[in-house]
Protein backbone atom coordinates (compact mmCIF):
# COMPACT_ATOMS: atom_id res chain seq x y z
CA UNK A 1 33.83 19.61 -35.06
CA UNK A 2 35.77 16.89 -32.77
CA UNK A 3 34.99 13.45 -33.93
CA UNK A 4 33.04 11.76 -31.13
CA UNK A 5 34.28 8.80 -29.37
CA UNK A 6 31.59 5.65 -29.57
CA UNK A 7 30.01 4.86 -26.12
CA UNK A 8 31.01 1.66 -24.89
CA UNK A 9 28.62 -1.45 -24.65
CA UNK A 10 28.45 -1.78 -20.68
CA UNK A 11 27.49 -5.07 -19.10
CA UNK A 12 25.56 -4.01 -15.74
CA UNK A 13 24.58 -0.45 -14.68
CA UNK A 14 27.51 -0.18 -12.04
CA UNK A 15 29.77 -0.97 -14.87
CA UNK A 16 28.60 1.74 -16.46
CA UNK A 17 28.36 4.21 -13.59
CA UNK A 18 32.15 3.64 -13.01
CA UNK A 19 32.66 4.45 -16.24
CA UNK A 20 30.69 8.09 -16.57
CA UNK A 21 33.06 8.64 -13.18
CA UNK A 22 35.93 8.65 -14.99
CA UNK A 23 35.26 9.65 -18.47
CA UNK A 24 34.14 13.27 -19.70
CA UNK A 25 31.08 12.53 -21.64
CA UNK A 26 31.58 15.48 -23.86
CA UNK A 27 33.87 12.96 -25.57
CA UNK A 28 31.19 10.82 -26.41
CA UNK A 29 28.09 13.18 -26.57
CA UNK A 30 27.29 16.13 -28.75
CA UNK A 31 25.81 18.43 -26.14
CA UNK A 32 25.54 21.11 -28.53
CA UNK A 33 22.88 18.89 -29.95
CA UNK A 34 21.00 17.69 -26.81
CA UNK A 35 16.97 18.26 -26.30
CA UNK A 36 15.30 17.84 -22.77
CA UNK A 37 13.49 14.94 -22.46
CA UNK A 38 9.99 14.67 -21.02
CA UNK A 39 9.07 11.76 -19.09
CA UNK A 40 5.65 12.51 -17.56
CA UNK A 41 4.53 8.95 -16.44
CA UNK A 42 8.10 8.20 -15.03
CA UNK A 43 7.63 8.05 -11.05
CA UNK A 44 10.81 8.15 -8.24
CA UNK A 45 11.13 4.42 -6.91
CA UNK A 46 10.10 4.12 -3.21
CA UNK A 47 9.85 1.49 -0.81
CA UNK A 48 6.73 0.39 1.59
CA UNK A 49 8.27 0.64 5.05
CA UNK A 50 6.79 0.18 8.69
CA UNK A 51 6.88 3.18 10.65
CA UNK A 52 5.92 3.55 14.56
CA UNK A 53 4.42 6.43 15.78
CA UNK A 54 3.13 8.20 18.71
CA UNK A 55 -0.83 8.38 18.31
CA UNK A 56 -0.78 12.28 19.49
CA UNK A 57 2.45 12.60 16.75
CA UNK A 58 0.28 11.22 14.02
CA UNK A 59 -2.54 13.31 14.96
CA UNK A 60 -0.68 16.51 14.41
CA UNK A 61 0.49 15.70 11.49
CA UNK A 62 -2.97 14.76 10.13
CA UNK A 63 -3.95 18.27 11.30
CA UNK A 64 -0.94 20.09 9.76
CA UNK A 65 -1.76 17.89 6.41
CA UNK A 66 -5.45 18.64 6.81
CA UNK A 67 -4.72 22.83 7.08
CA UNK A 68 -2.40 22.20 3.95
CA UNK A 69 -4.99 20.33 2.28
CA UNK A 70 -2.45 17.61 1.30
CA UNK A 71 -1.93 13.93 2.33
CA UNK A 72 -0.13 13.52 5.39
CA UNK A 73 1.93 11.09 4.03
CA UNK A 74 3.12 13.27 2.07
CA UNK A 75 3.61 15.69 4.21
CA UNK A 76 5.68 13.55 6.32
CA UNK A 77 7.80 13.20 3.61
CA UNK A 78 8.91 16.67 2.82
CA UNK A 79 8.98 17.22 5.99
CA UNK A 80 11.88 13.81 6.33
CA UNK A 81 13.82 14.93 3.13
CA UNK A 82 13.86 18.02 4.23
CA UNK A 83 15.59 17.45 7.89
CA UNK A 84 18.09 14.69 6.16
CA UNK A 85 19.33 17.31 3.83
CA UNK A 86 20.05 19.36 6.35
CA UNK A 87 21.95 16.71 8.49
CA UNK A 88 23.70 15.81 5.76
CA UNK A 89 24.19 19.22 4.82
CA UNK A 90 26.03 19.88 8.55
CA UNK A 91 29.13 17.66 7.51
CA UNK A 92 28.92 15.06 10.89
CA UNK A 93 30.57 12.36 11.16
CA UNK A 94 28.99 8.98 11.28
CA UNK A 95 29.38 8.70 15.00
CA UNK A 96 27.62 11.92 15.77
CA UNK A 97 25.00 11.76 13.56
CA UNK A 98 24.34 8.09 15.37
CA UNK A 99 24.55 9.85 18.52
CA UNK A 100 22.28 12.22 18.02
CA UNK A 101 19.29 8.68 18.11
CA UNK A 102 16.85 8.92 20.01
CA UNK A 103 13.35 8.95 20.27
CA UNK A 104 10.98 11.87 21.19
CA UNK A 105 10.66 12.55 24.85
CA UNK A 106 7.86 15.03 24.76
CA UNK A 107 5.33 16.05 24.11
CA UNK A 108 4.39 13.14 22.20
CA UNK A 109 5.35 10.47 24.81
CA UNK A 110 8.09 7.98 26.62
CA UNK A 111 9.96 6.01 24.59
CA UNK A 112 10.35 1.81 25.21
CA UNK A 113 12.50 1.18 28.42
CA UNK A 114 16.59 1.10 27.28
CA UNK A 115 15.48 2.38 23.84
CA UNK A 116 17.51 5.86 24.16
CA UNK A 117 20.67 6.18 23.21
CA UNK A 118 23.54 7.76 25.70
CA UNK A 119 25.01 11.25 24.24
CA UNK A 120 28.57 11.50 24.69
């Protein structure tokens, strides 16, 4: 059995990151040995934001939720992770995943004067 390598006292968490980057942590970690860990009370961070919606929007989506007998804040978002993974997932750039900006036309209203963006 390889003698392991000690892990390094890191000062800040990006420290560290950089350092799992560039370091095989076989080196430093008996795998062999590992046990999954539980953490049942451990939640995802998230972040209180402000979202504007159309009323007739929201009203679907309390209707979809309501058939699903789930929150429809929740719903809302699966359904967001769900369409940013599969942006992502189409390689764009940047620039034409900005371009692509808008918001809704129909069938769940106009949009503020000057508030669309121009496709190229």
């Amino acid at each position: 059995m390889p003698k392991r390598k000690p892990i390094p006292d890191f000062r800040s968490e990006e420290e560290e990151r950089e350092f799992w980057a560039t370091h095989d942590s076989s080196d430093y970690v008996d795998w062999a040995q590992a046990r999954r860990a539980v953490y049942p009370s451990l939640k995802p961070s998230t972040e209180t934001i402000s979202l504007r919606l159309p009323e007739s929007l929201l009203a679907d989506l309390k209707i979809l939720a309501n058939r699903m007998d789930v929150p429809y804040q929740s719903l809302l978002k699966v359904y967001l992770a769900d369409r940013v993974r599969v942006e992502l997932g189409r390689g764009q750039t940047t620039e034409e995943l900005a371009a692509m900006i808008r918001e809704p036309e129909a069938p769940y209203g106009k949009a503020p004067k000057g508030s669309h963006r121009k496709g190229k």
